[in-house]
C-alpha atoms as a PDB file:
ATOM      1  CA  UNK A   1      19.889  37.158 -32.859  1.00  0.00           C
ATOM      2  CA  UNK A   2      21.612  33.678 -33.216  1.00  0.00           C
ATOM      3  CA  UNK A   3      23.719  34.132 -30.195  1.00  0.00           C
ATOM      4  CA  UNK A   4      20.788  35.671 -28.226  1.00  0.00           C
ATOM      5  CA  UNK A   5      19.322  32.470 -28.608  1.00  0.00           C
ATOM      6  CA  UNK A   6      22.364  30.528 -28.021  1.00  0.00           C
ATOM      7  CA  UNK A   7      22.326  32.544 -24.830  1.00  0.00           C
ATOM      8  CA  UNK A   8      18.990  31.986 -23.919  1.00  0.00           C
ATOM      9  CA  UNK A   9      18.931  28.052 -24.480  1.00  0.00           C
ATOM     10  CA  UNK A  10      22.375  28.248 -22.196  1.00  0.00           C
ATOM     11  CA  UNK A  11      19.893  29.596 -19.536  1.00  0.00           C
ATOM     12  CA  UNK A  12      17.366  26.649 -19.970  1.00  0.00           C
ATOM     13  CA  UNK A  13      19.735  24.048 -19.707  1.00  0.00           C
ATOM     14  CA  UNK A  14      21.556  25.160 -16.529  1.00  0.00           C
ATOM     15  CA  UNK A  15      17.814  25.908 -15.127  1.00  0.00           C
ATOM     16  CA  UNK A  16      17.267  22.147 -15.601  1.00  0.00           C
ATOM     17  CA  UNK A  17      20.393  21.496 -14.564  1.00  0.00           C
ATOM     18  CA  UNK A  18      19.700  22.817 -11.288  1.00  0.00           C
ATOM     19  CA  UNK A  19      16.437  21.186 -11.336  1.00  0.00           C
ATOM     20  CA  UNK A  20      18.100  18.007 -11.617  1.00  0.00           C
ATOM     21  CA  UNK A  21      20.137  18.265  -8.954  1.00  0.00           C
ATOM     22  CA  UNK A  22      17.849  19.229  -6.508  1.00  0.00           C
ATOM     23  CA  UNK A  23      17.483  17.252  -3.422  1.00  0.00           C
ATOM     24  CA  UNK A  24      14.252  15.942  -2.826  1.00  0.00           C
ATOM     25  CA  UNK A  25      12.974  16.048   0.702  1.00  0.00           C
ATOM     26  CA  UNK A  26      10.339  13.177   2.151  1.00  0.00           C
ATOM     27  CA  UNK A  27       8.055  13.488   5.293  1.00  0.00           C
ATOM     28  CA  UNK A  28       6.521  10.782   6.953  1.00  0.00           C
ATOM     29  CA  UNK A  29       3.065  10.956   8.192  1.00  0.00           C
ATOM     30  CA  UNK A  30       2.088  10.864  11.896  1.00  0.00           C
ATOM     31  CA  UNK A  31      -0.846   8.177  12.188  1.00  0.00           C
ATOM     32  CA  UNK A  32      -2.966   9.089  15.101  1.00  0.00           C
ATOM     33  CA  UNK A  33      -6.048   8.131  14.564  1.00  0.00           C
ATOM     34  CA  UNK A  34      -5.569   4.211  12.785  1.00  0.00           C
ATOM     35  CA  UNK A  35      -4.553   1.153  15.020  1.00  0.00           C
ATOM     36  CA  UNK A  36      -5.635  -2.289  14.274  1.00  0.00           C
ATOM     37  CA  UNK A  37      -8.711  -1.525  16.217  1.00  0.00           C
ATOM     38  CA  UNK A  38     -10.175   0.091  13.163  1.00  0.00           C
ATOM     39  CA  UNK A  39      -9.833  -3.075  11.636  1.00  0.00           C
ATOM     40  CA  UNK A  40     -12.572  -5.980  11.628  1.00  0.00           C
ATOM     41  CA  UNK A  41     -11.925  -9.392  11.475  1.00  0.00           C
ATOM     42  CA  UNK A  42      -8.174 -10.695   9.966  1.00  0.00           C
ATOM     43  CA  UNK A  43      -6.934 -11.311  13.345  1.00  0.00           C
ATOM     44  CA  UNK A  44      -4.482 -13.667  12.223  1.00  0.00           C
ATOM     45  CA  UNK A  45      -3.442 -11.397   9.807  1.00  0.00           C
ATOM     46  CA  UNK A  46      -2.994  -8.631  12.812  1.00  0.00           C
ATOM     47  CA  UNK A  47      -1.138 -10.810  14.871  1.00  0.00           C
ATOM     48  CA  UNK A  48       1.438 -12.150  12.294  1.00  0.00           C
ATOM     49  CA  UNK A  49       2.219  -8.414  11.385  1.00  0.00           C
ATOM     50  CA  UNK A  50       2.791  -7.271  15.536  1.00  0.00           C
ATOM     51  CA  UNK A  51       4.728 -10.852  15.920  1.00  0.00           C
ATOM     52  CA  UNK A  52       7.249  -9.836  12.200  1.00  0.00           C
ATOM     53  CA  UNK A  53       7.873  -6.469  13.883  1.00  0.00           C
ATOM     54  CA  UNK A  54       8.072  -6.912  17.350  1.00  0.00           C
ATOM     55  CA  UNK A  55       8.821 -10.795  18.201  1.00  0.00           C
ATOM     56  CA  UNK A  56      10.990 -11.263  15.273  1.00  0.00           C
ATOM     57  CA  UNK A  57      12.467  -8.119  14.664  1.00  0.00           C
ATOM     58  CA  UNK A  58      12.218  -8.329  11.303  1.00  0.00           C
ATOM     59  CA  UNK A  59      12.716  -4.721   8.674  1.00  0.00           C
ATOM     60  CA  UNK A  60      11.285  -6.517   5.479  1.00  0.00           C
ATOM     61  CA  UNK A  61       7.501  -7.058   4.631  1.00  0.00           C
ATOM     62  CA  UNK A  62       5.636  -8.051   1.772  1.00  0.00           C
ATOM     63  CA  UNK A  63       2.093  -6.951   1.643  1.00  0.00           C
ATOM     64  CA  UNK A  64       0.541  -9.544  -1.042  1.00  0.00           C
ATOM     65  CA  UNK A  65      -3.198 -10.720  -2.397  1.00  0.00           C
ATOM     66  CA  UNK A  66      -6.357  -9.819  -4.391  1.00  0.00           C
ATOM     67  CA  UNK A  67      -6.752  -6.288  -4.875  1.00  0.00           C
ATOM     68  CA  UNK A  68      -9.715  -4.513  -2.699  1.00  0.00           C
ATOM     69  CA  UNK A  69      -8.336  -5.997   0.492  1.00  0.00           C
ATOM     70  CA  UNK A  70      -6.908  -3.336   2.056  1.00  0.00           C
ATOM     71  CA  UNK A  71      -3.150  -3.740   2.254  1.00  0.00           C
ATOM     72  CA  UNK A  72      -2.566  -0.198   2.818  1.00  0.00           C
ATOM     73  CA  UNK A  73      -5.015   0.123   5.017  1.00  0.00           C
ATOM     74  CA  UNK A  74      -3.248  -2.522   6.980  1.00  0.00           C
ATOM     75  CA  UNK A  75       0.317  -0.796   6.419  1.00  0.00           C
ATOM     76  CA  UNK A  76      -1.255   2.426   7.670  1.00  0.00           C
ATOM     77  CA  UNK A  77      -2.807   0.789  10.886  1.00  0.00           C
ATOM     78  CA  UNK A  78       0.740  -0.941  11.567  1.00  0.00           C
ATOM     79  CA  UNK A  79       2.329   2.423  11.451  1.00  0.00           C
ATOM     80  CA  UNK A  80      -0.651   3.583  13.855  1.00  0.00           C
ATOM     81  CA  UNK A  81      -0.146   0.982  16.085  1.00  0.00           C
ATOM     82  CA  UNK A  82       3.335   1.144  16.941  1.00  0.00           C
ATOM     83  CA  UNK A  83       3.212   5.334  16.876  1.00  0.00           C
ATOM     84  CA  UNK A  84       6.183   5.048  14.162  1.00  0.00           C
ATOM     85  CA  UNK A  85       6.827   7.432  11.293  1.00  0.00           C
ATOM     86  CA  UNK A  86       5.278   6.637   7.822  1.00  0.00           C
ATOM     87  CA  UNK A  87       6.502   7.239   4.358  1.00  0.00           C
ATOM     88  CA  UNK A  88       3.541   6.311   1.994  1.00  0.00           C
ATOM     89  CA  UNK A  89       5.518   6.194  -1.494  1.00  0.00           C
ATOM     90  CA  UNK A  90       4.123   5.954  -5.140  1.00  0.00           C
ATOM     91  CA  UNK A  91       6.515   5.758  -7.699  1.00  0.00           C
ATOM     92  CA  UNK A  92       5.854   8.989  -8.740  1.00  0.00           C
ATOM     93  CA  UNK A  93       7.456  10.228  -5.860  1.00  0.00           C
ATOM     94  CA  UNK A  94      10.517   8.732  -6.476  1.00  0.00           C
ATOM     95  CA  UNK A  95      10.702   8.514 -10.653  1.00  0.00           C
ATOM     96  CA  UNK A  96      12.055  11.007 -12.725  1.00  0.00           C
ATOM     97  CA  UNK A  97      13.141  11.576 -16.340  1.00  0.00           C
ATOM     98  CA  UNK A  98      16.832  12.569 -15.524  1.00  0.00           C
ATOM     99  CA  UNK A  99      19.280   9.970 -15.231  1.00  0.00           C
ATOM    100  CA  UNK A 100      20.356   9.033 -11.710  1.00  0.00           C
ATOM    101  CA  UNK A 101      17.879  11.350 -10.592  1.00  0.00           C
ATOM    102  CA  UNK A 102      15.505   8.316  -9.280  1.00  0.00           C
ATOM    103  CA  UNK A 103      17.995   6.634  -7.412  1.00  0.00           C
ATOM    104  CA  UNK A 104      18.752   9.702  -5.798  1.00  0.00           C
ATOM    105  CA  UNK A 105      15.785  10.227  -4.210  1.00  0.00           C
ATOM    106  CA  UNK A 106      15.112   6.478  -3.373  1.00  0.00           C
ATOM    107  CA  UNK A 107      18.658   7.306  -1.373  1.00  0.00           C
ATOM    108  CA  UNK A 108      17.701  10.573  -0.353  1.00  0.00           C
ATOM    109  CA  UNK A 109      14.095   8.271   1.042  1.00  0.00           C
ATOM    110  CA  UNK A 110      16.216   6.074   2.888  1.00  0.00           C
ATOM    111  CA  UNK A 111      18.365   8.827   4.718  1.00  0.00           C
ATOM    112  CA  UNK A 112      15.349  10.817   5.688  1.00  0.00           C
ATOM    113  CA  UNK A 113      13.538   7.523   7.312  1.00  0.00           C
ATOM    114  CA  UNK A 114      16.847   7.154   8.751  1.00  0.00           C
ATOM    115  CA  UNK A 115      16.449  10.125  10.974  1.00  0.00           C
ATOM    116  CA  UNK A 116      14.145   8.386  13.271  1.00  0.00           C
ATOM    117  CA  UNK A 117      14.985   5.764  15.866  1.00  0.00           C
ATOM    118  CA  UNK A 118      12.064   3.091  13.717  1.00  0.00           C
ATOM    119  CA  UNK A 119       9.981   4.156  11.045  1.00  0.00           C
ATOM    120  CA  UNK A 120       7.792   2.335   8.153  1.00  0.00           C
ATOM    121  CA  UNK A 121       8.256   2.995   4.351  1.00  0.00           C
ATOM    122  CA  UNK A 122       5.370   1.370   2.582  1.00  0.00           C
ATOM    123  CA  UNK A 123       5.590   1.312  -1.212  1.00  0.00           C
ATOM    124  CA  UNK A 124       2.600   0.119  -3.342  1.00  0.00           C
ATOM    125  CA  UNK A 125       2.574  -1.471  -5.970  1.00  0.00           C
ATOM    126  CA  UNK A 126       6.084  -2.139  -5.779  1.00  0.00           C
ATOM    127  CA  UNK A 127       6.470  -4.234  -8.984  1.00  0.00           C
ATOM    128  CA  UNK A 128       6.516  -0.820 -10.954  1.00  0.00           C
ATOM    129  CA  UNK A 129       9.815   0.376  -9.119  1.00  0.00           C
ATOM    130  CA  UNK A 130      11.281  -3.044  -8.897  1.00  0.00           C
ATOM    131  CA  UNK A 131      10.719  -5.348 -11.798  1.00  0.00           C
ATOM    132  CA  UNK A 132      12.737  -8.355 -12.382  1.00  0.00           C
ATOM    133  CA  UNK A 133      15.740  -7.882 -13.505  1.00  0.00           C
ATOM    134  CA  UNK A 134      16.024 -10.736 -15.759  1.00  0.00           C
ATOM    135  CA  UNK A 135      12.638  -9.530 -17.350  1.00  0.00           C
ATOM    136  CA  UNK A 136      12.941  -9.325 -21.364  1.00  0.00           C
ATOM    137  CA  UNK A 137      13.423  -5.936 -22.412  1.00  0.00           C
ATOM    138  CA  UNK A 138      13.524  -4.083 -19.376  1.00  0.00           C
ATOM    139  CA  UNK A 139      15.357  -0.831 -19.383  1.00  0.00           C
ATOM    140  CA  UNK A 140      18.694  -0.012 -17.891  1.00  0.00           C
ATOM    141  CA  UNK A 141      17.097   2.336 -15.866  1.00  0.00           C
ATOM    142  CA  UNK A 142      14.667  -0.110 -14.056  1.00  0.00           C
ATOM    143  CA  UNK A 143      17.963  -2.359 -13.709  1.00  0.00           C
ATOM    144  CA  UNK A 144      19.568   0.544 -11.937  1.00  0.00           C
ATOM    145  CA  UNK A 145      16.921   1.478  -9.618  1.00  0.00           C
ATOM    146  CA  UNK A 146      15.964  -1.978  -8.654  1.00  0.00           C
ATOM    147  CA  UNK A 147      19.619  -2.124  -7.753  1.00  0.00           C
ATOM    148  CA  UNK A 148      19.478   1.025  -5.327  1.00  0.00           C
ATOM    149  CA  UNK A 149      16.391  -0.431  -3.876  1.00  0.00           C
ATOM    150  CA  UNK A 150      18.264  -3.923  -3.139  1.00  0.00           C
ATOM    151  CA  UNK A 151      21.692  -1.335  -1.943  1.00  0.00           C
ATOM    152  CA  UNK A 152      19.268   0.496   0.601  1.00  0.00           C
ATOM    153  CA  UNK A 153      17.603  -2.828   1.918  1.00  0.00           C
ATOM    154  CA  UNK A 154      21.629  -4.219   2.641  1.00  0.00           C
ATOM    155  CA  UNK A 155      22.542  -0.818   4.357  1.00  0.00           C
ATOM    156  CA  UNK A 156      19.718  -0.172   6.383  1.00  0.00           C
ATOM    157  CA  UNK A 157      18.379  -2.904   8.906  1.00  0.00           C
ATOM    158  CA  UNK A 158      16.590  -0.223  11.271  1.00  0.00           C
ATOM    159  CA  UNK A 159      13.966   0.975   8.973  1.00  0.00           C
ATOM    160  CA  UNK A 160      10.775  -1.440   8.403  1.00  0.00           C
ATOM    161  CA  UNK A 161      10.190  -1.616   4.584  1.00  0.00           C
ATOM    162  CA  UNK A 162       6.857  -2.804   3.348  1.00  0.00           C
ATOM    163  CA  UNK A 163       5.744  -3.530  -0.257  1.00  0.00           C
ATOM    164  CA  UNK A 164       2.543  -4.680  -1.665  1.00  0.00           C
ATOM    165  CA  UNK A 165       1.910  -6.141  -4.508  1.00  0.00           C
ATOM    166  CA  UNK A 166      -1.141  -8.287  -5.669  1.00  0.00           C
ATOM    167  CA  UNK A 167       1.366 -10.409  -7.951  1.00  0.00           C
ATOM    168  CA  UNK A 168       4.287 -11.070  -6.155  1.00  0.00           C
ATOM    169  CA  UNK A 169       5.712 -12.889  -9.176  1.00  0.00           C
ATOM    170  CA  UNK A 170       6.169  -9.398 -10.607  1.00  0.00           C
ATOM    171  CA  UNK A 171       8.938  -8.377  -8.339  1.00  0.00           C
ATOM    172  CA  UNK A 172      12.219  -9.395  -8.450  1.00  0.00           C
ATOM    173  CA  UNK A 173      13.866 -12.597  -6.931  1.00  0.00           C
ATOM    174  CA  UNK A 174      16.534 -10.881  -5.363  1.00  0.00           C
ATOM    175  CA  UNK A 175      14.159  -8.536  -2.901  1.00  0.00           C
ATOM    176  CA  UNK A 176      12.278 -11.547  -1.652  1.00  0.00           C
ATOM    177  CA  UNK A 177      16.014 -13.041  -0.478  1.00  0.00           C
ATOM    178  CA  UNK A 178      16.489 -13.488   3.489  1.00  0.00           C
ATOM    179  CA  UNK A 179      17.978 -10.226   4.947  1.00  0.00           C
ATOM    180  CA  UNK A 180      15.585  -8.002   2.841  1.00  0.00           C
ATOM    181  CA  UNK A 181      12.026  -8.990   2.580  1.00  0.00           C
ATOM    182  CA  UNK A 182      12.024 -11.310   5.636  1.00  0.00           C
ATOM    183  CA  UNK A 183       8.081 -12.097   5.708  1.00  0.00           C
ATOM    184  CA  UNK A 184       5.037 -12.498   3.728  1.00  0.00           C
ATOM    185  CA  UNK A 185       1.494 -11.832   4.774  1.00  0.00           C
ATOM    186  CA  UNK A 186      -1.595 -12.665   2.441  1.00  0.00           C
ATOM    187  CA  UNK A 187      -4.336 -10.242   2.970  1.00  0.00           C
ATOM    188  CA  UNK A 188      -6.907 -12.824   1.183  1.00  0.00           C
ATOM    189  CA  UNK A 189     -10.664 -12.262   0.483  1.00  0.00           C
ATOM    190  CA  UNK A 190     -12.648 -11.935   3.759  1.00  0.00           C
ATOM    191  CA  UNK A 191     -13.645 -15.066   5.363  1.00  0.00           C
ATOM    192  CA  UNK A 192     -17.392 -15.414   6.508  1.00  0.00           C
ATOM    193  CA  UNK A 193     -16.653 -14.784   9.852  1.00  0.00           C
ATOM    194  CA  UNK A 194     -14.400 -11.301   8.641  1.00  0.00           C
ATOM    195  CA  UNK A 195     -17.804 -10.215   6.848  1.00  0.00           C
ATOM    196  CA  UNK A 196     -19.963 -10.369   9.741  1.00  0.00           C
ATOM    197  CA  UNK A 197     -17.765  -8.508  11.682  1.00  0.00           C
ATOM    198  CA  UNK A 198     -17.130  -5.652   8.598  1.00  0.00           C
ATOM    199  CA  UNK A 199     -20.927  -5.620   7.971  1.00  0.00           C
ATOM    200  CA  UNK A 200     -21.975  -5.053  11.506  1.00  0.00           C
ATOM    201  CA  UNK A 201     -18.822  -2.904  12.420  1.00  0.00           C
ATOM    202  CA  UNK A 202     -20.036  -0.742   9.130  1.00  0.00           C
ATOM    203  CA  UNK A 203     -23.526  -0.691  10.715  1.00  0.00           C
ATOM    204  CA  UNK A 204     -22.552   0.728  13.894  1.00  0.00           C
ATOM    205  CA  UNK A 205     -20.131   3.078  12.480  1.00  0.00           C
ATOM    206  CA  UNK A 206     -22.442   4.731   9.912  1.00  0.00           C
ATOM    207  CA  UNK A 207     -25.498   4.152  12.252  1.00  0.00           C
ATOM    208  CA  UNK A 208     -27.562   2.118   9.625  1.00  0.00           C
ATOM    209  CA  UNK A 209     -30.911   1.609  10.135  1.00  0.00           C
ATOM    210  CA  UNK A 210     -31.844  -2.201   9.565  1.00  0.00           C
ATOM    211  CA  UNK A 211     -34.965  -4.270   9.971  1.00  0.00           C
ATOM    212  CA  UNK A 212     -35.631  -8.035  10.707  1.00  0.00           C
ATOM    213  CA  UNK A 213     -35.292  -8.438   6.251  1.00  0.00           C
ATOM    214  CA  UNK A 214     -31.620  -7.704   7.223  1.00  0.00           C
ATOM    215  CA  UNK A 215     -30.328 -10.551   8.497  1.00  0.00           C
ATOM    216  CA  UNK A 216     -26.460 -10.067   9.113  1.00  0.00           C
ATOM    217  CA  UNK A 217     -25.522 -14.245   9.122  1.00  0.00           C
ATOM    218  CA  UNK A 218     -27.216 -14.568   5.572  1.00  0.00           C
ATOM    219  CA  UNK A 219     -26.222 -11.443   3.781  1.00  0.00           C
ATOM    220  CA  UNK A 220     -22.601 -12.170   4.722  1.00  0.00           C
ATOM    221  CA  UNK A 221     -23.019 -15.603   3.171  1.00  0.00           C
ATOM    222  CA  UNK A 222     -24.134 -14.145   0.090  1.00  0.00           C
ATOM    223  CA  UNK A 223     -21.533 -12.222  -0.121  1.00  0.00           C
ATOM    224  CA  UNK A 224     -18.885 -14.802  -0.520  1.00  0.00           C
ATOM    225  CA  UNK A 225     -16.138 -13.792  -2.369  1.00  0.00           C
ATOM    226  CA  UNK A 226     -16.378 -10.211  -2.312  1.00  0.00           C
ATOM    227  CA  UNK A 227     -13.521  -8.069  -1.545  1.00  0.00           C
ATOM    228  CA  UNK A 228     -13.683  -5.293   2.137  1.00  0.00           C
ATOM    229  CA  UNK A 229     -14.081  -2.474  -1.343  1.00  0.00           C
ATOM    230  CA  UNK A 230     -17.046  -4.710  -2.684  1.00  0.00           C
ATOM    231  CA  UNK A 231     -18.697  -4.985   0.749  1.00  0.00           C
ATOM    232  CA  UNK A 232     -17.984  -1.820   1.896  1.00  0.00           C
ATOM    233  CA  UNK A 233     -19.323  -0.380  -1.349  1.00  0.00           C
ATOM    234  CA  UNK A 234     -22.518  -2.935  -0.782  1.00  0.00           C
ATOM    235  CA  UNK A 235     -23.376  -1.112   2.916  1.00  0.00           C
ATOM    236  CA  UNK A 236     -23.211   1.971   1.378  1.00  0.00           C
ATOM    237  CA  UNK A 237     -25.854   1.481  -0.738  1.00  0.00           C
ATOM    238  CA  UNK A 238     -27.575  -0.319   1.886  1.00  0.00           C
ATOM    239  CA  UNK A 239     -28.063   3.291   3.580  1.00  0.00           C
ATOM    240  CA  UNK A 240     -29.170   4.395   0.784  1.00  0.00           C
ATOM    241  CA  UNK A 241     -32.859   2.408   0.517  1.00  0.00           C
ATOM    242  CA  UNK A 242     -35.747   3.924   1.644  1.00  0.00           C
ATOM    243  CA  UNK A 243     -37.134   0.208   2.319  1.00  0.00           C
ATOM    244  CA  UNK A 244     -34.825  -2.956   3.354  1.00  0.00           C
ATOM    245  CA  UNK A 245     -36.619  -5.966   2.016  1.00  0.00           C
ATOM    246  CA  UNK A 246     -34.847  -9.385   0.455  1.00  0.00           C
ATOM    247  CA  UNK A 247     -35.336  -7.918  -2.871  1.00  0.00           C
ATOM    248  CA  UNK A 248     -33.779  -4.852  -2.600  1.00  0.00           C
ATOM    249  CA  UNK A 249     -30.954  -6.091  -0.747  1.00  0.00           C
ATOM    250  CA  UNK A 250     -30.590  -8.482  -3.607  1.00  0.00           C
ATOM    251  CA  UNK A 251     -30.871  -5.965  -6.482  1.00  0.00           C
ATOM    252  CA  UNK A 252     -27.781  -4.258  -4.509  1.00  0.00           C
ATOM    253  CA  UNK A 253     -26.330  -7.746  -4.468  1.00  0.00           C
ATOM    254  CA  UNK A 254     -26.529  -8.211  -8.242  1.00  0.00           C
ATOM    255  CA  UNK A 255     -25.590  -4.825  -8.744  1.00  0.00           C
ATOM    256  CA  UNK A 256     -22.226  -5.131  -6.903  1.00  0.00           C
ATOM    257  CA  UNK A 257     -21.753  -8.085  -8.164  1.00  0.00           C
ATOM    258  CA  UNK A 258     -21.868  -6.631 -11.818  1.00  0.00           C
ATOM    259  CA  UNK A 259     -19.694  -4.108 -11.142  1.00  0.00           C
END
């Protein structure tokens, strides 16, 4: 009995041996039908991304701002726009409980985007897979995977690598260093000329039904300071009236608002 089990627990651990070793394969995504078309207002926003890539040639991005913006919806439209390969990462993907394993893959990520004459890794969140490393008790494991991150960015000047991160604080020094993350680009709150153009692009696009109590000018005024999610979420319920008077459109208002 004792060394059937010896036996058997012999099996396990090779099985998760193999496990371990196992090379993870990535695929990019295709974008076909996202360009910065889809996107309303932010055209300085637009333009600085097509001038990094393009004018200035530059592999390193970072995505930064309030949350509910829509940086990667922006990372996604880049990728559309210039018809490039897109690796949309979580750190999920890349994380896993067996040492070395994690920097494996993140290696393994790099080699696959490498197959491709230009393609776009986006990684959000990116303060997750690369803390500071001078951050009280952080783990030898985040040291070592910030590390491969920072190895990958020397090595590989072909692939465009965008991170977002709504506190760029979080991430560390070293990635933000010329020759890695070349540019930053602050997708802020909506300005009220953005929200005019979201509202009515959002009216056209989900053929809303509005009367003369629906005055596009003022509602995007009172929505000042709401995030694209927030406003988006706000036309949605618009739809959703059986009658568009100023006080329904401001219960809606107050609701969002709460929320």
């Amino acid at each position: 009995k004792c060394i059937k089990e010896i036996s058997n627990k012999q099996k396990q651990e090779q099985s998760l041996m193999k496990n371990k070793k196992k090379k993870k394969t990535f695929y990019p995504t295709i974008i076909r039908n996202l360009s910065f078309q889809d996107i309303s207002g932010y055209e300085k926003v637009k333009e600085d991304l097509l001038d990094i890539v393009t004018q200035n040639n530059a592999t390193g991005i970072l995505l930064w701002g309030p949350p509910g913006n829509g940086k990667t919806f922006f990372a996604k439209a880049l990728a559309g726009e210039l018809c490039v390969p897109f690796f949309n990462i979580y750190g999920s993907d890349l994380e896993s409980p067996f040492v070395g394993v994690t920097e494996l893959n993140i290696k393994n990520l790099f080699l696959k985007a490498k197959e491709y004459p230009q393609s776009i890794i986006f990684i959000d969140e990116a303060e997750s897979l690369i803390p500071p490393r001078t951050k009280n008790q952080i783990s030898a494991y985040k040291i070592s995977t910030t590390n491969e991150f920072l190895n990958q960015l020397n090595e590989n000047k072909n692939i465009i690598f965008i991170v977002a991160s709504n506190t760029p604080e979080s991430l560390d020094p070293a990635l933000l260093r010329p020759g890695r993350i070349d540019k930053k680009v602050k997708i802020d709150y909506p300005t009220e000329k953005d929200r005019k153009l979201i509202i009515s692009n959002l009216i056209e696009k989900n053929a809303i039904k509005i009367n003369e109590e629906f005055n596009i000018e003022k509602v995007s005024k009172l929505l000042d300071g709401f995030n694209c999610a927030a406003i988006n979420n706000f036309m949605k319920k618009i739809t959703e009236l059986k009658i568009i008077n100023q006080e329904s459109i401001f219960e809606i208002y107050k609701k969002i608002q709460k929320e």
